[in-house]
N, C-alpha and C. Protein backbone atom coordinates (compact mmCIF):
# COMPACT_ATOMS: atom_id res chain seq x y z
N UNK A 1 3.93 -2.86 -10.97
CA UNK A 1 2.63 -3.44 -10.70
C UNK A 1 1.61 -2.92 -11.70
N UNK A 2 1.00 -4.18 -12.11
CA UNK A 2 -0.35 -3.42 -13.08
C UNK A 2 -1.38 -2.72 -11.74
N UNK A 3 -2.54 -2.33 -13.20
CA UNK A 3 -3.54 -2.30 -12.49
C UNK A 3 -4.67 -3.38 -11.77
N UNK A 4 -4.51 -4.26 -11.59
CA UNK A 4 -5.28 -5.12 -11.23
C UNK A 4 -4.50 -6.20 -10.46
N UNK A 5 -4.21 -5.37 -8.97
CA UNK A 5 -3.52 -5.63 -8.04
C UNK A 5 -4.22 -5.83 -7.29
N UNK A 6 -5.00 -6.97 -7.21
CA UNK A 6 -6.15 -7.77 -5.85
C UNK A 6 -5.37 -8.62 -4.96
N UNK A 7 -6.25 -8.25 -3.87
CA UNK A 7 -5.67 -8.81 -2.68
C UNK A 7 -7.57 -9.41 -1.87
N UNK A 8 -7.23 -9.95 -1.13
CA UNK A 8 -8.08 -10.41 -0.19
C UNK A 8 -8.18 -9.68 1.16
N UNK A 9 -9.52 -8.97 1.04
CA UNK A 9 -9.34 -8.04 2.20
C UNK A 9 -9.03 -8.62 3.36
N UNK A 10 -9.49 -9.59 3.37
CA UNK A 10 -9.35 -10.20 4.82
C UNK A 10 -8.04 -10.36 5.51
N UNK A 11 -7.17 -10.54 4.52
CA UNK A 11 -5.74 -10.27 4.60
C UNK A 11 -5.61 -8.68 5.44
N UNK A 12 -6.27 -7.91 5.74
CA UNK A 12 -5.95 -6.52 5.48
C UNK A 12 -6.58 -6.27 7.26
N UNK A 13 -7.21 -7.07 7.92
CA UNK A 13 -7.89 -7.29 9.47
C UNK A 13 -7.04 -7.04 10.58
N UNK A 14 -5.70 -7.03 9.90
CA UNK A 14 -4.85 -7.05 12.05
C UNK A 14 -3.76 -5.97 10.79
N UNK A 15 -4.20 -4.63 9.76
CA UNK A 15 -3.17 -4.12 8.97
C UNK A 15 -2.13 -3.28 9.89
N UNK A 16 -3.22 -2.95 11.43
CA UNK A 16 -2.09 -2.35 12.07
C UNK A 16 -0.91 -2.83 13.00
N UNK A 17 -1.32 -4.42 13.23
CA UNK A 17 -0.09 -5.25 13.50
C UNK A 17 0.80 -5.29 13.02
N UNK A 18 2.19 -5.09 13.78
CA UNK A 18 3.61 -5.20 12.98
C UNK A 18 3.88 -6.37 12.46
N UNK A 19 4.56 -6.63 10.99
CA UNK A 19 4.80 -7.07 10.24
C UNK A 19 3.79 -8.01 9.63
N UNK A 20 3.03 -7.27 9.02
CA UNK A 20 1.66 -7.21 8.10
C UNK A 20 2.44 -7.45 6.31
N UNK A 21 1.92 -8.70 6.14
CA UNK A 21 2.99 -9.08 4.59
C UNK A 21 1.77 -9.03 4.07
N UNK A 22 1.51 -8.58 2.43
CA UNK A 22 0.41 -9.25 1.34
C UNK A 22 1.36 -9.62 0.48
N UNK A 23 1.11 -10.19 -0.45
CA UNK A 23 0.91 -10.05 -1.72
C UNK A 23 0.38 -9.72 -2.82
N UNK A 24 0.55 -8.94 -3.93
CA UNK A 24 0.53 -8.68 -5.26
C UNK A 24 0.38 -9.46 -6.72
N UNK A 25 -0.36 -9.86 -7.13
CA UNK A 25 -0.36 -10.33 -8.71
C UNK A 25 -0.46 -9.03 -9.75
N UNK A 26 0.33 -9.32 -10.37
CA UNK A 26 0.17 -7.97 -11.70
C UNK A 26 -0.76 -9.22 -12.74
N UNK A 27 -0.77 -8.36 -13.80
CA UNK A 27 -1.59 -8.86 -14.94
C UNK A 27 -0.87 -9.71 -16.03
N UNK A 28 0.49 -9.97 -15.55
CA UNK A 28 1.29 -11.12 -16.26
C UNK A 28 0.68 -12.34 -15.08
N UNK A 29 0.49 -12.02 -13.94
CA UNK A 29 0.52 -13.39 -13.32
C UNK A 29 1.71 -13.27 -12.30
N UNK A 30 2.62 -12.35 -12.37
CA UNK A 30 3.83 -12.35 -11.19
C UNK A 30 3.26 -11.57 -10.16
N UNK A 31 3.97 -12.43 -9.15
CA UNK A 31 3.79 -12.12 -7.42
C UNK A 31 5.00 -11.22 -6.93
N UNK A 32 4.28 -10.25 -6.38
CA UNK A 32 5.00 -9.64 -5.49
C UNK A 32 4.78 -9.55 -4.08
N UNK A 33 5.47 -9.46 -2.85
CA UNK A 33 5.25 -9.73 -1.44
C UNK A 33 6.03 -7.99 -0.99
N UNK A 34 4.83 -7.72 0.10
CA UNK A 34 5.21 -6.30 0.15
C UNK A 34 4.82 -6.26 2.10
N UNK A 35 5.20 -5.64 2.65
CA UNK A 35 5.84 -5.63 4.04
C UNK A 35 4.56 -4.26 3.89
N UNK A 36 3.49 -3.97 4.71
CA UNK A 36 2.48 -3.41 4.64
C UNK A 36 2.63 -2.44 5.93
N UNK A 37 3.51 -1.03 5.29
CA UNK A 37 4.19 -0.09 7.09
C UNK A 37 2.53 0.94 7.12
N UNK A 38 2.22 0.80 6.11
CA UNK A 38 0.40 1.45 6.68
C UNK A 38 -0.64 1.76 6.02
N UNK A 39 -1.52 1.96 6.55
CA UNK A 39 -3.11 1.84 5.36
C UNK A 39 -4.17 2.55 6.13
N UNK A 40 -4.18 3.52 4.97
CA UNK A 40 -5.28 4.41 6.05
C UNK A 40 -6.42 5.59 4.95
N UNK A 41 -6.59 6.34 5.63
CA UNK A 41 -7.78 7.32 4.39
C UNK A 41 -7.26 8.92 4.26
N UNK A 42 -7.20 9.43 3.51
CA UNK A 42 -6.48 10.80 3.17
C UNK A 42 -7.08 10.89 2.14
N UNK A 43 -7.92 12.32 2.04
CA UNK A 43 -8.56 13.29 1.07
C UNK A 43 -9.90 12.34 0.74
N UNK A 44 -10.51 11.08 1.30
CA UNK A 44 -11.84 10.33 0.48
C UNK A 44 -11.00 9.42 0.02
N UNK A 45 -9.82 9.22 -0.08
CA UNK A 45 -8.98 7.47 -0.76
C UNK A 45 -8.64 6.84 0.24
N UNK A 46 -8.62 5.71 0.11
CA UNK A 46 -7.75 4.41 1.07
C UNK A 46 -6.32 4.72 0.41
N UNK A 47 -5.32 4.34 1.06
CA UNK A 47 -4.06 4.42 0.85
C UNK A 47 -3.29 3.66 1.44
N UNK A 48 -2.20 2.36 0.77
CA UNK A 48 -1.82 1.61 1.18
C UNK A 48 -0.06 1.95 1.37
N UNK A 49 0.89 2.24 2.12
CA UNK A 49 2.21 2.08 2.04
C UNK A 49 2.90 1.21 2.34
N UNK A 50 3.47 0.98 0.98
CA UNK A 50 4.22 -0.75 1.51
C UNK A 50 5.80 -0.62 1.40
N UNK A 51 6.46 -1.76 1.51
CA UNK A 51 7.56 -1.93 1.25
C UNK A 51 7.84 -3.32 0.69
N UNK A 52 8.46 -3.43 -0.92
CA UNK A 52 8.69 -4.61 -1.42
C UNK A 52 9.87 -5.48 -0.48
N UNK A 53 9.24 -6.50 -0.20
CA UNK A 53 9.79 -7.67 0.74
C UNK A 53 11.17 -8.21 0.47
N UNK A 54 11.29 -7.88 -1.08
CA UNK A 54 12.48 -8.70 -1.21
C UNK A 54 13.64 -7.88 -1.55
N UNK A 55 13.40 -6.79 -1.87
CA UNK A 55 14.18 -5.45 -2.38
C UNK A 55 15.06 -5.02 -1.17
N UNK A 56 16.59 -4.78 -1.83
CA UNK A 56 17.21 -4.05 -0.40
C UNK A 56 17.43 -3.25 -0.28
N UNK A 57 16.75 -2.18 -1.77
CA UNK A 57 16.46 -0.52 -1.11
C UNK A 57 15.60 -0.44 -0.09
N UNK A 58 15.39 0.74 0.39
CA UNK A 58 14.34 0.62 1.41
C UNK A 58 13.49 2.31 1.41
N UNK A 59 13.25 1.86 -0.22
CA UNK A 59 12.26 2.81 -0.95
C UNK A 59 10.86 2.37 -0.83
N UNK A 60 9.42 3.46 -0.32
CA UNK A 60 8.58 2.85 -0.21
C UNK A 60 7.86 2.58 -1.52
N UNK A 61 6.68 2.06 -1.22
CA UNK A 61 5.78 2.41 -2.83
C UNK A 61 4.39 2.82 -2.21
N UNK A 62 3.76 3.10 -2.83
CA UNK A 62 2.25 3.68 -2.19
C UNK A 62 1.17 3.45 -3.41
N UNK A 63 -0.02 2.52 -3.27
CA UNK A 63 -1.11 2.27 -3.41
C UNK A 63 -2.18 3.18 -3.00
N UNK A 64 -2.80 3.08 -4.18
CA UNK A 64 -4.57 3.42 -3.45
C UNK A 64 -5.53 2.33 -4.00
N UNK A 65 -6.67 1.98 -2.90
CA UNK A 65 -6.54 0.98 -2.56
C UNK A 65 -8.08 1.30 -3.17
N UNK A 66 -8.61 1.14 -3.96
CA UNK A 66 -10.09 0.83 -4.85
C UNK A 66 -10.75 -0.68 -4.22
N UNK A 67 -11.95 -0.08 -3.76
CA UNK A 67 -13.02 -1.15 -2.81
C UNK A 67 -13.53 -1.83 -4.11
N UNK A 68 -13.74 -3.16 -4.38
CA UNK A 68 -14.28 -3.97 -5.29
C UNK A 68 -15.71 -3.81 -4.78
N UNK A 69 -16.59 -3.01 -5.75
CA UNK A 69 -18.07 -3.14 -5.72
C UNK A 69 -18.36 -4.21 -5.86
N UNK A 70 -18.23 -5.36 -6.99
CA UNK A 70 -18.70 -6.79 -7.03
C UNK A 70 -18.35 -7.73 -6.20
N UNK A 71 -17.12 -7.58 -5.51
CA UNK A 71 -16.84 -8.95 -4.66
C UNK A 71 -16.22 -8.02 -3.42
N UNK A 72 -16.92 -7.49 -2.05
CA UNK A 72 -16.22 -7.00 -1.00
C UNK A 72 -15.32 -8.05 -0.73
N UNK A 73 -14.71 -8.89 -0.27
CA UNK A 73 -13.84 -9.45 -0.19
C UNK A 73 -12.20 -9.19 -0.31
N UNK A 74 -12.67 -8.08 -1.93
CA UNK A 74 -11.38 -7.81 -2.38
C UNK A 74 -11.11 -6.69 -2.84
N UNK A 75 -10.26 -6.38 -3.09
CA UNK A 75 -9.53 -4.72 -3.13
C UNK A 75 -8.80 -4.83 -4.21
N UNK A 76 -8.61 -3.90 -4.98
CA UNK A 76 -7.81 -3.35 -5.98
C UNK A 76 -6.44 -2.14 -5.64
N UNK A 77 -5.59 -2.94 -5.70
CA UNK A 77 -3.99 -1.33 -5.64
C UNK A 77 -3.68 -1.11 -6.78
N UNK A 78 -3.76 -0.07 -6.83
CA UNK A 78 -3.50 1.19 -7.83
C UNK A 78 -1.90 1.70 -8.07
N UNK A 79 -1.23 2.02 -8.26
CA UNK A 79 0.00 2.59 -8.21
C UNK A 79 -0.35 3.96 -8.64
N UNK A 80 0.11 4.91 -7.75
CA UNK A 80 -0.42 6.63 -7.93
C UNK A 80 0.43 6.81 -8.89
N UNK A 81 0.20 7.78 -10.58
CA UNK A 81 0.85 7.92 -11.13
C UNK A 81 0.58 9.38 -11.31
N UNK A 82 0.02 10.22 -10.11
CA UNK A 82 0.27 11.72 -10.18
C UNK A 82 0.87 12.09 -8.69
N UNK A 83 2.02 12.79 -9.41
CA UNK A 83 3.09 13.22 -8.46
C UNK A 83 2.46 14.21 -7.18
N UNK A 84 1.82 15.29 -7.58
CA UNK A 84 1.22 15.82 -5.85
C UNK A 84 0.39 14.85 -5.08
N UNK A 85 -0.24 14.01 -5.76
CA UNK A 85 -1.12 13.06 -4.68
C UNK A 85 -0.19 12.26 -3.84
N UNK A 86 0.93 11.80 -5.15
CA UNK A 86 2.00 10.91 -3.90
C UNK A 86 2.58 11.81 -3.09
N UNK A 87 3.31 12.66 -3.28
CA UNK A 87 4.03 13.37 -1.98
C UNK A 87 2.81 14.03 -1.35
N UNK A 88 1.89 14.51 -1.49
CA UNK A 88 0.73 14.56 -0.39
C UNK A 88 0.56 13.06 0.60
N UNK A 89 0.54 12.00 0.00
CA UNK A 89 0.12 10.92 0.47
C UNK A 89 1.22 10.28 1.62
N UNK A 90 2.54 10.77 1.20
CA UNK A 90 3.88 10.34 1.69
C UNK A 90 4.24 11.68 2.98
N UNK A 91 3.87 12.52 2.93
CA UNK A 91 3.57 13.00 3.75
C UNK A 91 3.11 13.01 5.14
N UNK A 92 1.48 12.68 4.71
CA UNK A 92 0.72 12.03 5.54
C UNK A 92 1.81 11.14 6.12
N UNK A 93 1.81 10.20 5.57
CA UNK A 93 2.43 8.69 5.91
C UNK A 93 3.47 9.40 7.19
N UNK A 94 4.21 10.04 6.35
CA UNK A 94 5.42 10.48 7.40
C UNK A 94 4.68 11.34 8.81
N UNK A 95 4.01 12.25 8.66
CA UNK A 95 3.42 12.68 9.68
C UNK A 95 2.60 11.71 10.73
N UNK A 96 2.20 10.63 9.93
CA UNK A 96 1.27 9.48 11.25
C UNK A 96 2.13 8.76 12.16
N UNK A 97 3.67 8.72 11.01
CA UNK A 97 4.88 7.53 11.49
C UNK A 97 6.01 8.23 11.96
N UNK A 98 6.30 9.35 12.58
CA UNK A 98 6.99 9.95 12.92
C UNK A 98 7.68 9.13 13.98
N UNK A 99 7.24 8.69 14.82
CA UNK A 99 8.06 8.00 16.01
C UNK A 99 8.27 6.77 15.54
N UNK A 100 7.95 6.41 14.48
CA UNK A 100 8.06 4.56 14.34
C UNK A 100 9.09 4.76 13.07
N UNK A 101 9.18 5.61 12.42
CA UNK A 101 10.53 5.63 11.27
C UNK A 101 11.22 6.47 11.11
N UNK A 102 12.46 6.77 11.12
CA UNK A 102 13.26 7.56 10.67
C UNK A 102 13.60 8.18 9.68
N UNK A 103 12.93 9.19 9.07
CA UNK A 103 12.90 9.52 7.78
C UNK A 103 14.26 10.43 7.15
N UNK A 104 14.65 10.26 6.54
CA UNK A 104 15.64 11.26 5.94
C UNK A 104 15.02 12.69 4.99
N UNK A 105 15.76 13.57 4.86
CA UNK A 105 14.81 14.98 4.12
C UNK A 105 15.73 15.02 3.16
C-alpha cells in the first residue's frame, strides 16, 4: 500500500460491528479490500488493524490512520514502517482482542 490510502470515513461508523470491509486505493490506482478486526487510539494515533480480504495467510497489517484536515470526510492509512511502534501497536491490538482471537506466541 502507498501512502495515500483514503477511505471515506463514513465507511468507518458501525467499525466496531463484525465484519467491517473497506477498501484501499494505492497510488497506482489498485484496490485492495481489507476485513477491518479494529480501530482505535494508542499513544495520540488512530490505528487501524486489518486483514487483507483476499489473502489466505491470516497475517495482519496495521495502519495509522491520518485525519484529512481539508476534507473530514476522509482519512489517510499509513503503513507503520517503524518496527517498535508496530509491535507496540500489535500488542495493544492483542491485549483489547484477547477473547475474540486466538493468538499464537
Amino acid at each position: 500500500m502507498q501512502d495515500n490510502n483514503i477511505l471515506d470515513s463514513e465507511e468507518l461508523d458501525d467499525i466496531e460491528d463484525e465484519g467491517t470491509f473497506i477498501t484501499l486505493i494505492d497510488d497506482e490506482g489498485k484496490e485492495t479490500s481489507f476485513e477491518v478486526l479494529d480501530y482505535f487510539e494508542f499513544n495520540g494515533a488512530d490505528y487501524a488493524v486489518v486483514l487483507p480480504y483476499e489473502e489466505t495467510e491470516e497475517e495482519v497489517v496495521i495502519f495509522e490512520v491520518k485525519h484529512n484536515d481539508d476534507d473530514e470526510n476522509s482519512d489517510e492509512y499509513l503503513p507503520l514502517e517503524d518496527e517498535d511502534t508496530m509491535f507496540a501497536v500489535f500488542e495493544e491490538f492483542k491485549s483489547r482482542n484477547a477473547e475474540n482471537f486466538n493468538f499464537e506466541d
